[in-house]
Structure formats: structure tokens, C-alpha cells
PDB file of N, CA and C in Angstrom:
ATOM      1  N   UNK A   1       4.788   7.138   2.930  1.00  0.00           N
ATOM      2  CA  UNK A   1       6.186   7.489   2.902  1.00  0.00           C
ATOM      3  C   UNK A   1       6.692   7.539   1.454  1.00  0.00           C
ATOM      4  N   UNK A   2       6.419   6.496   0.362  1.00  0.00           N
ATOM      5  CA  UNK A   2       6.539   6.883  -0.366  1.00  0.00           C
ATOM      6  C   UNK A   2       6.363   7.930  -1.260  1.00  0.00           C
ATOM      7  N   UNK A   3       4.916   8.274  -1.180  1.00  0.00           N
ATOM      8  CA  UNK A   3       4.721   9.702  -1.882  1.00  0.00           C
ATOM      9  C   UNK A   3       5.419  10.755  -1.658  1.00  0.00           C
ATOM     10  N   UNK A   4       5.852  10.742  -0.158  1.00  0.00           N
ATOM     11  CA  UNK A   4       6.791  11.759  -0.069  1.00  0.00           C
ATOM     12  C   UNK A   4       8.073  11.824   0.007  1.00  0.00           C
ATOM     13  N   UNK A   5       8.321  10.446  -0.558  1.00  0.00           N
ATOM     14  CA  UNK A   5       9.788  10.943  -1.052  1.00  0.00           C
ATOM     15  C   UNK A   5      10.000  10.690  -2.525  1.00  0.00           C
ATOM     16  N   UNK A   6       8.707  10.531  -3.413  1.00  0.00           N
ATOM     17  CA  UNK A   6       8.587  11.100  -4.824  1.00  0.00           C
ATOM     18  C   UNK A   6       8.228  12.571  -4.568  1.00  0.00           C
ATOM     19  N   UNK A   7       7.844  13.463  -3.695  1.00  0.00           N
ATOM     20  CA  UNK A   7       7.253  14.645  -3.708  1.00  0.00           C
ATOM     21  C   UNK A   7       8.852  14.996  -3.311  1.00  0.00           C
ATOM     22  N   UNK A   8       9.856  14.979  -2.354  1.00  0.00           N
ATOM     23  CA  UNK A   8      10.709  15.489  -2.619  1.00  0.00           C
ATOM     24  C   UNK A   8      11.686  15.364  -3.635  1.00  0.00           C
ATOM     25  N   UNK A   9      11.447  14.349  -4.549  1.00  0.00           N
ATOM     26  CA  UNK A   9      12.335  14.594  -5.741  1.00  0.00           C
ATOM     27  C   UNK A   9      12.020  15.312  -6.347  1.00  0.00           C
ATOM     28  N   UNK A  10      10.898  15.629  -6.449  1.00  0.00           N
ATOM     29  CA  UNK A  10      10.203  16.736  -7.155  1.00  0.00           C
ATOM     30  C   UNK A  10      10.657  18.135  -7.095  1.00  0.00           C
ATOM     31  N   UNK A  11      10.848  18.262  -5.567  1.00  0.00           N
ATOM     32  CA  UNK A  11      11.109  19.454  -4.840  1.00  0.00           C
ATOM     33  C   UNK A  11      12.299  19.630  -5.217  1.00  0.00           C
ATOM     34  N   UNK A  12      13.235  18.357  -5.206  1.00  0.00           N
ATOM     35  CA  UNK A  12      15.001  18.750  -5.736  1.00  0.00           C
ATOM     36  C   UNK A  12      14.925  18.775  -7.125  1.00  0.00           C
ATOM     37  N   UNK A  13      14.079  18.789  -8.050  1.00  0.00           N
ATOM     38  CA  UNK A  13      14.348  19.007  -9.468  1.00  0.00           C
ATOM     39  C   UNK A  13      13.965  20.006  -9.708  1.00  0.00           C
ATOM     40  N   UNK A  14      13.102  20.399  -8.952  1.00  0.00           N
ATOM     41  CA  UNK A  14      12.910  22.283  -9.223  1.00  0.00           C
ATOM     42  C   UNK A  14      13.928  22.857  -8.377  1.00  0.00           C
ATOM     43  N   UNK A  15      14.425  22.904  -7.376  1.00  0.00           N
ATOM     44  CA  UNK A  15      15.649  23.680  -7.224  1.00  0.00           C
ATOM     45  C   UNK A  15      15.343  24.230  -5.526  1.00  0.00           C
ATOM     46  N   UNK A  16      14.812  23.450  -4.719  1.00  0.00           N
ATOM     47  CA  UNK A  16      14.133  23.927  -3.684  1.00  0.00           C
ATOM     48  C   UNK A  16      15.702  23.828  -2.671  1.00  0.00           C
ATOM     49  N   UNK A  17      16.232  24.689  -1.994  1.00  0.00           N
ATOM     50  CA  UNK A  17      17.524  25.046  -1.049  1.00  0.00           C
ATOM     51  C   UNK A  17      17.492  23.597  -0.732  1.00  0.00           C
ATOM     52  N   UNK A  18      16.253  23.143   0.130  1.00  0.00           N
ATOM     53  CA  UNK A  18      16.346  22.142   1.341  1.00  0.00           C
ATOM     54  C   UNK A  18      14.801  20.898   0.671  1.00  0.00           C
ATOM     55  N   UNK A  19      15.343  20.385  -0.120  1.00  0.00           N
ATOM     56  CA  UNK A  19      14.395  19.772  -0.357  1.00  0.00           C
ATOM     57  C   UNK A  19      13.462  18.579   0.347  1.00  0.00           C
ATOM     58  N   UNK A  20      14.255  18.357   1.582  1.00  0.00           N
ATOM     59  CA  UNK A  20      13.449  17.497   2.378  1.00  0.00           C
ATOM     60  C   UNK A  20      12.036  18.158   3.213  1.00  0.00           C
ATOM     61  N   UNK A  21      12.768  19.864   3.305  1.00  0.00           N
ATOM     62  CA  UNK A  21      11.807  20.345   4.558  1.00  0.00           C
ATOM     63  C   UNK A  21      10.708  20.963   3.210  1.00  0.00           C
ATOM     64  N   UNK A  22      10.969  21.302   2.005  1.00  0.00           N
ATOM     65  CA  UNK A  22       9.915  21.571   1.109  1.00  0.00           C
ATOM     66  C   UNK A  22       9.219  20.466   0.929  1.00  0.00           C
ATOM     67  N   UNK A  23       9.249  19.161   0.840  1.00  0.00           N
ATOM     68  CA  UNK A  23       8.679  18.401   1.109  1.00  0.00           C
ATOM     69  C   UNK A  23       7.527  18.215   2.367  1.00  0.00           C
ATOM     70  N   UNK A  24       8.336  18.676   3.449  1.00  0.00           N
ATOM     71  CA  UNK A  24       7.613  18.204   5.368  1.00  0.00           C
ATOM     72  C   UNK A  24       6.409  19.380   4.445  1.00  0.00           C
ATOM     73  N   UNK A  25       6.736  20.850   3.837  1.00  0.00           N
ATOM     74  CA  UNK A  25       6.119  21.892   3.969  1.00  0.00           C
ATOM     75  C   UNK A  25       4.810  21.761   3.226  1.00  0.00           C
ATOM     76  N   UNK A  26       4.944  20.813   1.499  1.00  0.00           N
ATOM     77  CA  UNK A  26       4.344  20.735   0.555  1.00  0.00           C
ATOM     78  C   UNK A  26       3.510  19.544   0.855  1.00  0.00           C
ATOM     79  N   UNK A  27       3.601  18.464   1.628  1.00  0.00           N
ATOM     80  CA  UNK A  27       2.671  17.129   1.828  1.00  0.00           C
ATOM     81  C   UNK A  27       1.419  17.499   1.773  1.00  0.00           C
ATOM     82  N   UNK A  28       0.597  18.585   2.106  1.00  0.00           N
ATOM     83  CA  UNK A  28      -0.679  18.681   2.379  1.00  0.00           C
ATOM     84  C   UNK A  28      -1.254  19.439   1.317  1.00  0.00           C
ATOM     85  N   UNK A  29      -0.484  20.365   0.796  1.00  0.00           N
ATOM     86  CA  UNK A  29      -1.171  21.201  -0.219  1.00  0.00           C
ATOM     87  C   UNK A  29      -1.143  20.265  -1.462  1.00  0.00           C
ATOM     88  N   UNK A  30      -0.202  19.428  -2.015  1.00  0.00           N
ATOM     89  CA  UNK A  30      -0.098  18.406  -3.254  1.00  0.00           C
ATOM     90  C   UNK A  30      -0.797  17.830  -2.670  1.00  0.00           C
ATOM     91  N   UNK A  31      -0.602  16.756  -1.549  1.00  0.00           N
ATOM     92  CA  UNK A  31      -1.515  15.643  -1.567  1.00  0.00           C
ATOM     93  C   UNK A  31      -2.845  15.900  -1.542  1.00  0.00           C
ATOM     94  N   UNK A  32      -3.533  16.912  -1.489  1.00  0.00           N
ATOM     95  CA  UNK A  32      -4.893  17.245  -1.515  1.00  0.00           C
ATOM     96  C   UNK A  32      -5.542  18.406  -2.513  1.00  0.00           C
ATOM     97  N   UNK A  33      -4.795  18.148  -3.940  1.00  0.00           N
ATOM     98  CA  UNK A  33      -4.965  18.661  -4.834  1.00  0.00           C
ATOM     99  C   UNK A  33      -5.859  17.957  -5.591  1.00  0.00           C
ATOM    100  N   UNK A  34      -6.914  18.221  -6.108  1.00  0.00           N
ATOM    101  CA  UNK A  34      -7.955  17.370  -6.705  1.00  0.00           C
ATOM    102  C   UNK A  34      -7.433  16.421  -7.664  1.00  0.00           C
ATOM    103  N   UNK A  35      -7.118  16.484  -8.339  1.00  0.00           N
ATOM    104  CA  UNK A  35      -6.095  15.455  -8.823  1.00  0.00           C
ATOM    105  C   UNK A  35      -5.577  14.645  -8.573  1.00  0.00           C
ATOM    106  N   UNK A  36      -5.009  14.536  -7.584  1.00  0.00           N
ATOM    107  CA  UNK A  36      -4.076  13.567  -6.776  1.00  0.00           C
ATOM    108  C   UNK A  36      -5.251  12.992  -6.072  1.00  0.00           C
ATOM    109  N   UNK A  37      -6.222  13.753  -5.056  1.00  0.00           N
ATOM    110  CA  UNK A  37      -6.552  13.083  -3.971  1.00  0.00           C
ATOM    111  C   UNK A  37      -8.103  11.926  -4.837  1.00  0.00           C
ATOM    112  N   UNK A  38      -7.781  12.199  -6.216  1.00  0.00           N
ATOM    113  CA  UNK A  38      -8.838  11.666  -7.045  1.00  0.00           C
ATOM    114  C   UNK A  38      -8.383  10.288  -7.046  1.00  0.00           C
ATOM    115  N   UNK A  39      -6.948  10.415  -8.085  1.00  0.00           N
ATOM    116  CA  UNK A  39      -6.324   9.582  -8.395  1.00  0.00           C
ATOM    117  C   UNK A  39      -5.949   8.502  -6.966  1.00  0.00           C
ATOM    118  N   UNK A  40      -5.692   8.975  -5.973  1.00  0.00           N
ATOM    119  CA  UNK A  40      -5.655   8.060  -4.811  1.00  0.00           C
ATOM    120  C   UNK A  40      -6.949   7.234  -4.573  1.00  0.00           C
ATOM    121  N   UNK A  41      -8.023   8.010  -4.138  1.00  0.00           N
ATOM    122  CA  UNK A  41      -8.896   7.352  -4.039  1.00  0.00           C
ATOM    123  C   UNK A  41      -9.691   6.005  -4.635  1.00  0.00           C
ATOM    124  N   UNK A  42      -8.994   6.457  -6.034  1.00  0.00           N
ATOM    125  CA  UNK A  42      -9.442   5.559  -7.140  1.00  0.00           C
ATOM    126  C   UNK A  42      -8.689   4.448  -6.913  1.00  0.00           C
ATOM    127  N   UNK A  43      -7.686   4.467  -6.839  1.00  0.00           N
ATOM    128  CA  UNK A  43      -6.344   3.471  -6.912  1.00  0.00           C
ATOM    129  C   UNK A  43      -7.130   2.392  -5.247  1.00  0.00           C
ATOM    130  N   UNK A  44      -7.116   3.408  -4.077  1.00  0.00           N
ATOM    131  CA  UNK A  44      -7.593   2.789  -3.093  1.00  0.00           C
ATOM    132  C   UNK A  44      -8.439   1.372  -3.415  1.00  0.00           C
ATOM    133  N   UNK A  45      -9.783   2.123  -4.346  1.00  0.00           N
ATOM    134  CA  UNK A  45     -11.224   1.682  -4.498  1.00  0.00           C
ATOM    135  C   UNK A  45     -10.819   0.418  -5.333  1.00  0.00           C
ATOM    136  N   UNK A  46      -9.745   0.541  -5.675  1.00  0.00           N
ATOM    137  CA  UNK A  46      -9.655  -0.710  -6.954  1.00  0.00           C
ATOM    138  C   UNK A  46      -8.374  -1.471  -6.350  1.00  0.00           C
ATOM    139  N   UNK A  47      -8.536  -1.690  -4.916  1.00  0.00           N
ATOM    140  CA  UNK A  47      -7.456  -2.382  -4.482  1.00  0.00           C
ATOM    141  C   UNK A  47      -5.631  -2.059  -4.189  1.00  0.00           C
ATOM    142  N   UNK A  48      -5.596  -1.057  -4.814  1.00  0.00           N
ATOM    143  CA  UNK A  48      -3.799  -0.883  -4.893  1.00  0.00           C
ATOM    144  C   UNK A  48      -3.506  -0.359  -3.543  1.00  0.00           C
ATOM    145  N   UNK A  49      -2.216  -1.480  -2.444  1.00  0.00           N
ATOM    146  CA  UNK A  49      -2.271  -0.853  -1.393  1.00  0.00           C
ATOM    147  C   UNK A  49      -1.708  -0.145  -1.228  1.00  0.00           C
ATOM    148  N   UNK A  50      -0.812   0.488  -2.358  1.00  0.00           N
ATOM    149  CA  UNK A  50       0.289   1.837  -1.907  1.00  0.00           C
ATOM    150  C   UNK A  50       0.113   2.611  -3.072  1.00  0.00           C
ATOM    151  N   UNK A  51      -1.176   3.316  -3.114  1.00  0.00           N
ATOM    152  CA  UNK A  51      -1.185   4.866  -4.481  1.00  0.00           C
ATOM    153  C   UNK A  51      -0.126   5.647  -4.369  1.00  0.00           C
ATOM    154  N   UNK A  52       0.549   6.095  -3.487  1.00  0.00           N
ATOM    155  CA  UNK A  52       1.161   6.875  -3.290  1.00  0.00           C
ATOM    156  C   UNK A  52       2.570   6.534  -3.723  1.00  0.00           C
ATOM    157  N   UNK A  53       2.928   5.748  -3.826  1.00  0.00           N
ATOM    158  CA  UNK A  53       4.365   4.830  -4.422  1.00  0.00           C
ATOM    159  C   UNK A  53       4.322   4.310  -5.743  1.00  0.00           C
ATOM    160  N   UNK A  54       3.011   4.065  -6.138  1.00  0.00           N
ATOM    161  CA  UNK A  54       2.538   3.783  -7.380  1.00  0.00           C
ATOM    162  C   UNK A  54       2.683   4.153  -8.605  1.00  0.00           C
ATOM    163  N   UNK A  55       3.672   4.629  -9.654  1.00  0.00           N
ATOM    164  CA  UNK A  55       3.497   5.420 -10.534  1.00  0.00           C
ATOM    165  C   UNK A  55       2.128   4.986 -11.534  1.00  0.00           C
ATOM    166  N   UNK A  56       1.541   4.399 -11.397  1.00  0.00           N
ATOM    167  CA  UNK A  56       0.364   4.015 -12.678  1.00  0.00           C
ATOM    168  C   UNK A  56      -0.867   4.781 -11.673  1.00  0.00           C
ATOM    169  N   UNK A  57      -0.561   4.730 -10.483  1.00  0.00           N
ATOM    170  CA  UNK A  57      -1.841   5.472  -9.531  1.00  0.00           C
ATOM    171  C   UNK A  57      -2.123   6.704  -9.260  1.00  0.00           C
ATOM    172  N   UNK A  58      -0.572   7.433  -9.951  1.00  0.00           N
ATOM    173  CA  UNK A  58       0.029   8.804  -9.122  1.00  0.00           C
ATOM    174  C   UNK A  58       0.643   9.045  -9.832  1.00  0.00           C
ATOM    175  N   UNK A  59       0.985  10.076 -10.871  1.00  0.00           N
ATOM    176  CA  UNK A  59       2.068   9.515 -12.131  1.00  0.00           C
ATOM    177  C   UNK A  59       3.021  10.645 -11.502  1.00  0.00           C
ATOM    178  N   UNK A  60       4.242  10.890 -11.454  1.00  0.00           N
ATOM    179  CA  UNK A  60       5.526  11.611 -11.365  1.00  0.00           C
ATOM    180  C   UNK A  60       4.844  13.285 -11.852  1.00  0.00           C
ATOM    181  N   UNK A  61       4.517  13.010 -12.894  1.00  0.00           N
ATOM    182  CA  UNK A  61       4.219  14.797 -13.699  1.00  0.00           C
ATOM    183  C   UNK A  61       3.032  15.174 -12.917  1.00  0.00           C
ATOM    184  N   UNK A  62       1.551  14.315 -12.285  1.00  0.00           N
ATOM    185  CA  UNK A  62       1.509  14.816 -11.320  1.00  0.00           C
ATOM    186  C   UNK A  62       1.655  15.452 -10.127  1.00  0.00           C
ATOM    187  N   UNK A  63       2.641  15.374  -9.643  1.00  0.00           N
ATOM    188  CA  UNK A  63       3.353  15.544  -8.392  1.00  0.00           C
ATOM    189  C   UNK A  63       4.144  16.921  -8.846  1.00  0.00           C
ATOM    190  N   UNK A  64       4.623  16.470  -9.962  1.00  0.00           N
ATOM    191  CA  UNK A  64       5.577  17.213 -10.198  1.00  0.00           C
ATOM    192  C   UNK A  64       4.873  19.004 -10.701  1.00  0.00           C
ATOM    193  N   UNK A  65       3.197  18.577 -11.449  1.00  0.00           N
ATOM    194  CA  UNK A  65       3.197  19.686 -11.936  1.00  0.00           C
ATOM    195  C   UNK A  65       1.968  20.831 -10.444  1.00  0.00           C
ATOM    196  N   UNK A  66       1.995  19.833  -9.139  1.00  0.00           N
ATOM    197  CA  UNK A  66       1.597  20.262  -8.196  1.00  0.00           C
ATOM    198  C   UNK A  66       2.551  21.136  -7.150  1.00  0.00           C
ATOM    199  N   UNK A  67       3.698  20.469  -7.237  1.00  0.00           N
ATOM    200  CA  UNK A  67       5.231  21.638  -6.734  1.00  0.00           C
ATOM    201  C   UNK A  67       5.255  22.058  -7.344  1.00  0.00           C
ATOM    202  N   UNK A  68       5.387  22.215  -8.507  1.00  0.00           N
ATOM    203  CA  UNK A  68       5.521  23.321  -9.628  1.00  0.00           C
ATOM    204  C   UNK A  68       4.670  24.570  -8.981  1.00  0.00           C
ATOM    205  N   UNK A  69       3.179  24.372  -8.996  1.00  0.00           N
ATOM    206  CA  UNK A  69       2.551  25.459  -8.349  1.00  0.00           C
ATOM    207  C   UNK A  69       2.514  25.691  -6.837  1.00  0.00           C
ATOM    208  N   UNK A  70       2.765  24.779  -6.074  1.00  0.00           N
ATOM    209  CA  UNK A  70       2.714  25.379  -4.656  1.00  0.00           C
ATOM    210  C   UNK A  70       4.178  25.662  -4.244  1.00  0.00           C
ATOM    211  N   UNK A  71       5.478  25.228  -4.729  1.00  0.00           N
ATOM    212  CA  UNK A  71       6.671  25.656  -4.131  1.00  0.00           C
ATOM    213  C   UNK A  71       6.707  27.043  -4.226  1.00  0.00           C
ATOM    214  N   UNK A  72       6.416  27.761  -5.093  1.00  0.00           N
ATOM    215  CA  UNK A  72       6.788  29.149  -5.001  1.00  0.00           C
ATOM    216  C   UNK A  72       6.044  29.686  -3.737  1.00  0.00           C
ATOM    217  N   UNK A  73       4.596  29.147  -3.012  1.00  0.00           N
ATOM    218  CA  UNK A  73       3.913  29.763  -2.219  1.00  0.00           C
ATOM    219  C   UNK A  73       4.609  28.863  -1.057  1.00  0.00           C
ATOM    220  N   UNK A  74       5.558  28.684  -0.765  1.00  0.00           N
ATOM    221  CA  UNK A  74       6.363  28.227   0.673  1.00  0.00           C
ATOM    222  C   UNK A  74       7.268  29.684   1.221  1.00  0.00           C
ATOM    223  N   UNK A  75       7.358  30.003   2.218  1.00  0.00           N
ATOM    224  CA  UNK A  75       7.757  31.271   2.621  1.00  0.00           C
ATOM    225  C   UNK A  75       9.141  31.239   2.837  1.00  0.00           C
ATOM    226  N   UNK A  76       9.912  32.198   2.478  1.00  0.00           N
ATOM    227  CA  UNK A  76      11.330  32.048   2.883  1.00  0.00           C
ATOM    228  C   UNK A  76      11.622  32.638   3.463  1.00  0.00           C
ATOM    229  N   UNK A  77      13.182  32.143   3.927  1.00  0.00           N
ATOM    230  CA  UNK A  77      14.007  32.447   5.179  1.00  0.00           C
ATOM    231  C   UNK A  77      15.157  32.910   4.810  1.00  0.00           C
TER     232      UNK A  77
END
């Protein structure tokens, strides 16, 4: 839960209409960006029980520079 509601701040600082549902839309394509799903794993392996809430596990500009590239590929209405 946390990650995704650092992934929708993300979504409201780029400028997304509805940033909660760019969020519901973006969870799978960020969270399974090699990067991220690295950085989780790692964090996992070394004990941390919440990577995803974590900024030292997951840093913000991650997230951030993963909406960056997948918000534009969300389809509009």
C-alpha cells in the first residue's frame, strides 16, 4: 500500500487528471520495472519488511522516473 501511494504522488506531480486511478493503472508496469523489482528484492533479501514504503529501498526518483515513462502509455478518455 505504501508504494502505491508514493506511485500516486508521483502520478499527481506529473499532472495525471485522476491520479489515484493512474496509479490502480500504473502498479504493474512500475512495479515490475527492472529496477524497482531489483531494488525490492534486495531490500526483501536483507530483511526490510516494507521496500515499498522505504525510501532507502525504493528511492522517490525511482518511481518517479518510471511514471515518467509509462504515464504517457495509459489510454485516454
Amino acid at each position: 500500500m505504501a508504494f502505491q501511494q508514493r506511485l500516486i504522488a508521483c502520478a499527481a506531480q506529473e499532472g495525471a487528471d485522476n491520479p489515484a486511478a493512474a496509479g490502480y493503472a500504473l502498479i504493474w508496469p512500475v512495479s515490475t520495472r527492472t529496477d524497482i523489482e531489483a531494488a525490492y528484492a534486495s531490500a526483501l533479501a536483507a530483511g526490510n519488511p516494507n521496500p515499498g514504503g522505504d525510501e532507502a529501498a525504493i528511492s522517490d526518483q525511482m518511481i518517479l522516473s518510471a511514471v515518467q515513462a509509462e504515464l504517457p502509455n495509459l489510454p485516454t478518455s
